[in-house]
C-alpha atoms as a PDB file:
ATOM      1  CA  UNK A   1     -40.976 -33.023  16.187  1.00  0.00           C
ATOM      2  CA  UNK A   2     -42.475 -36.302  16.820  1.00  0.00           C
ATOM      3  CA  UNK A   3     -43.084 -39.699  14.897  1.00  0.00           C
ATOM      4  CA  UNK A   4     -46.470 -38.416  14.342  1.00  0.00           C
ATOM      5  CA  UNK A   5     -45.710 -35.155  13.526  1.00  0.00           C
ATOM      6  CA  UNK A   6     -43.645 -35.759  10.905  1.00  0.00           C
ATOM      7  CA  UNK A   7     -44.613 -34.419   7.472  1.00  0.00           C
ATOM      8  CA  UNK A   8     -45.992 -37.357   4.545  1.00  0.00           C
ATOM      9  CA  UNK A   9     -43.547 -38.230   2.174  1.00  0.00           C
ATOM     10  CA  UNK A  10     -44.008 -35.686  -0.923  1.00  0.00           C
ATOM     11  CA  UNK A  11     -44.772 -32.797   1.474  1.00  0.00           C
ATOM     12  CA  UNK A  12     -43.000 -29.704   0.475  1.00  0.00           C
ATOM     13  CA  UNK A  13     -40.604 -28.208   2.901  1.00  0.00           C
ATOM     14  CA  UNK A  14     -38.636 -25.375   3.426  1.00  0.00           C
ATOM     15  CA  UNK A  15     -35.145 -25.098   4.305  1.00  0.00           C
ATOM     16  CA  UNK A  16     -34.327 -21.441   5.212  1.00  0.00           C
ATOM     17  CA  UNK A  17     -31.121 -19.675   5.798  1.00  0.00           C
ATOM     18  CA  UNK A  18     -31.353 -16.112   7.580  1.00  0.00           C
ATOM     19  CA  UNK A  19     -28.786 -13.696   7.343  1.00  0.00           C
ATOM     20  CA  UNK A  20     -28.367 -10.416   9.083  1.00  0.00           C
ATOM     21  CA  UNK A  21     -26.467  -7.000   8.924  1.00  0.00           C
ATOM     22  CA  UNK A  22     -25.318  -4.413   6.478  1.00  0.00           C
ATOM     23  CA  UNK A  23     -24.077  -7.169   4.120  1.00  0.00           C
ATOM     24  CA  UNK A  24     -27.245  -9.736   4.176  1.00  0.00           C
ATOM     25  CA  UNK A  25     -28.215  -9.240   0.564  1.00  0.00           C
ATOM     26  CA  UNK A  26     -25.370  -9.633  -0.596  1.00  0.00           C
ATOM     27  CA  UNK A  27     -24.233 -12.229   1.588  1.00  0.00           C
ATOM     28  CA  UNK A  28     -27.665 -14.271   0.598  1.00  0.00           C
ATOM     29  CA  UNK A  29     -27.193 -13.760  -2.865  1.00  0.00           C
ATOM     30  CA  UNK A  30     -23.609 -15.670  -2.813  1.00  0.00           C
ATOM     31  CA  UNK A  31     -25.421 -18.419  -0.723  1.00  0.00           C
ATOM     32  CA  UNK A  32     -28.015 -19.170  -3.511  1.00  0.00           C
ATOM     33  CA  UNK A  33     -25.986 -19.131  -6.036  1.00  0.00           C
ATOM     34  CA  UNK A  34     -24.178 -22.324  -4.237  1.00  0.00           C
ATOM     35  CA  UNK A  35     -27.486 -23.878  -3.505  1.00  0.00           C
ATOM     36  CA  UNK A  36     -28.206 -23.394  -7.314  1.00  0.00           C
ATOM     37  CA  UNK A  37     -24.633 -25.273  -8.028  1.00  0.00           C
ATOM     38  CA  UNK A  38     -25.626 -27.934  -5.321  1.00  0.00           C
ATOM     39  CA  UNK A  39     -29.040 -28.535  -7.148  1.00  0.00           C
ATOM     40  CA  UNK A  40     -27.783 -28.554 -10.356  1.00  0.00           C
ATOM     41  CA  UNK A  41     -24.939 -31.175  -9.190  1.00  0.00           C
ATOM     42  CA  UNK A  42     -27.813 -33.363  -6.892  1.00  0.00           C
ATOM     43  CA  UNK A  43     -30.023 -33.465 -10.281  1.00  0.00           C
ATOM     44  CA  UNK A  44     -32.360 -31.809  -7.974  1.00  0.00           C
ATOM     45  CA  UNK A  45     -35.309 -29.908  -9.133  1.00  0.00           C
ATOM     46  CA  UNK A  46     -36.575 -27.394  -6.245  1.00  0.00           C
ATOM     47  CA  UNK A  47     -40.008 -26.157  -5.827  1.00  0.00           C
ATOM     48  CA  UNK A  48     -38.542 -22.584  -4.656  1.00  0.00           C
ATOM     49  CA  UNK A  49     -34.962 -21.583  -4.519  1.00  0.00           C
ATOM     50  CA  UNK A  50     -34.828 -17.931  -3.900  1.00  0.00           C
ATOM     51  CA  UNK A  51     -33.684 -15.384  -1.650  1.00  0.00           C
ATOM     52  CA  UNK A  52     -36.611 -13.774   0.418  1.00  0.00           C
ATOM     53  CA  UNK A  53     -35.741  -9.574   1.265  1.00  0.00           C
ATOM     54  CA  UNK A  54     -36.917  -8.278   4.315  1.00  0.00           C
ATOM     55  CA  UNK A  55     -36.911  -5.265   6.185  1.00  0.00           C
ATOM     56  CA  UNK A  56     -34.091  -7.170   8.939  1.00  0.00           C
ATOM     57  CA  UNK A  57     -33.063  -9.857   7.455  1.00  0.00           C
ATOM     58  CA  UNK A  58     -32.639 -11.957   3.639  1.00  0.00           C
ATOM     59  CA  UNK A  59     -34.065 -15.093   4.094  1.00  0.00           C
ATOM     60  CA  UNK A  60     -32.823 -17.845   1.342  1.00  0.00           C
ATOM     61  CA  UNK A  61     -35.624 -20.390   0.916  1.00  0.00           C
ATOM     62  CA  UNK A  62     -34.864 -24.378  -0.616  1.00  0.00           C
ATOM     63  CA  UNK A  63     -37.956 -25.941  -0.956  1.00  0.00           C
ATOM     64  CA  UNK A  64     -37.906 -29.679  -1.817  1.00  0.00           C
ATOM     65  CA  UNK A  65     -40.334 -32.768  -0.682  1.00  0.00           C
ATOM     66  CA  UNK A  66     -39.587 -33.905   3.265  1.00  0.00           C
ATOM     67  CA  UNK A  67     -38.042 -37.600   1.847  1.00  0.00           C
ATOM     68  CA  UNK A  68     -35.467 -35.352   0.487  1.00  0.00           C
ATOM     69  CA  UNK A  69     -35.225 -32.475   3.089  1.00  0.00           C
ATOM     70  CA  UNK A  70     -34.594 -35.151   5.448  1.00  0.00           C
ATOM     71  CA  UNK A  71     -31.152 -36.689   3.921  1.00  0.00           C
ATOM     72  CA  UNK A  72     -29.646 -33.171   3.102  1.00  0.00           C
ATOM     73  CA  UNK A  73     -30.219 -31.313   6.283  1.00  0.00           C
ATOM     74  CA  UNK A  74     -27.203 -32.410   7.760  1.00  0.00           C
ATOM     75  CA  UNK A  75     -25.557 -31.983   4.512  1.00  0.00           C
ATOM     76  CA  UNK A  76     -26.648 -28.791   3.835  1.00  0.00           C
ATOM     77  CA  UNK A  77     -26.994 -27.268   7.785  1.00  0.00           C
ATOM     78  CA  UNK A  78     -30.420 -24.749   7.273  1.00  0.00           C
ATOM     79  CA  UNK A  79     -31.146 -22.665  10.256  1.00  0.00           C
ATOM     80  CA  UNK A  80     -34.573 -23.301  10.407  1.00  0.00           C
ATOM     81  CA  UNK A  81     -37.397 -25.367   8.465  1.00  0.00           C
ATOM     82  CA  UNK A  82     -40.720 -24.726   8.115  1.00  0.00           C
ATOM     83  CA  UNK A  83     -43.309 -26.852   5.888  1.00  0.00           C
ATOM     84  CA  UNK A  84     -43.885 -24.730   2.760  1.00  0.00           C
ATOM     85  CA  UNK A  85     -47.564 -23.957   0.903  1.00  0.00           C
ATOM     86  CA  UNK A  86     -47.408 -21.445  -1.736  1.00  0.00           C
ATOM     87  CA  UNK A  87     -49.039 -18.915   0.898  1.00  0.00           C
ATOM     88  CA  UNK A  88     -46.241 -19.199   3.165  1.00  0.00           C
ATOM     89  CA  UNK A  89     -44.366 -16.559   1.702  1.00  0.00           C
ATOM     90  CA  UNK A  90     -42.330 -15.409   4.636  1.00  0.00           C
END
């Protein structure tokens, strides 16, 4: 992503976690609840923090503004971003 395709400031964006297999519900269940103790500890207020059930895969979905996104994605290591409106309901 370039200089100038970088998101403003306050935009929302989503930091996703996929996981895969028998287990994945499960398995993206436990995940949240960490990302809820994480929040909690950061004083962090997400817009979304939920896990996402699909036919493949659970998808576990942290949305907070880009300004923020920005210092905890190497913190927090998401598989993939995406920026987040309410209709983007993956």
């Amino acid at each position: 992503m370039s200089a100038s395709e970088q998101p403003q400031e306050n935009t929302p964006v989503a930091m996703l976690w996929d996981f895969f297999g028998p287990n994945r519900a499960q398995t993206a269940e436990h995940h949240l609840i960490h990302l809820n103790e994480f929040a909690t500890l950061k004083q962090l207020t997400p817009l979304a923090l939920e896990v996402l059930q699909q036919q493949e895969r659970s998808v576990v979905r942290f949305v907070l503004p880009w300004s923020l996104v920005q210092k905890l994605r190497p913190i927090l290591k998401p598989h993939r971003g995406q920026i987040w409106t309410k209709s983007s309901q993956e």
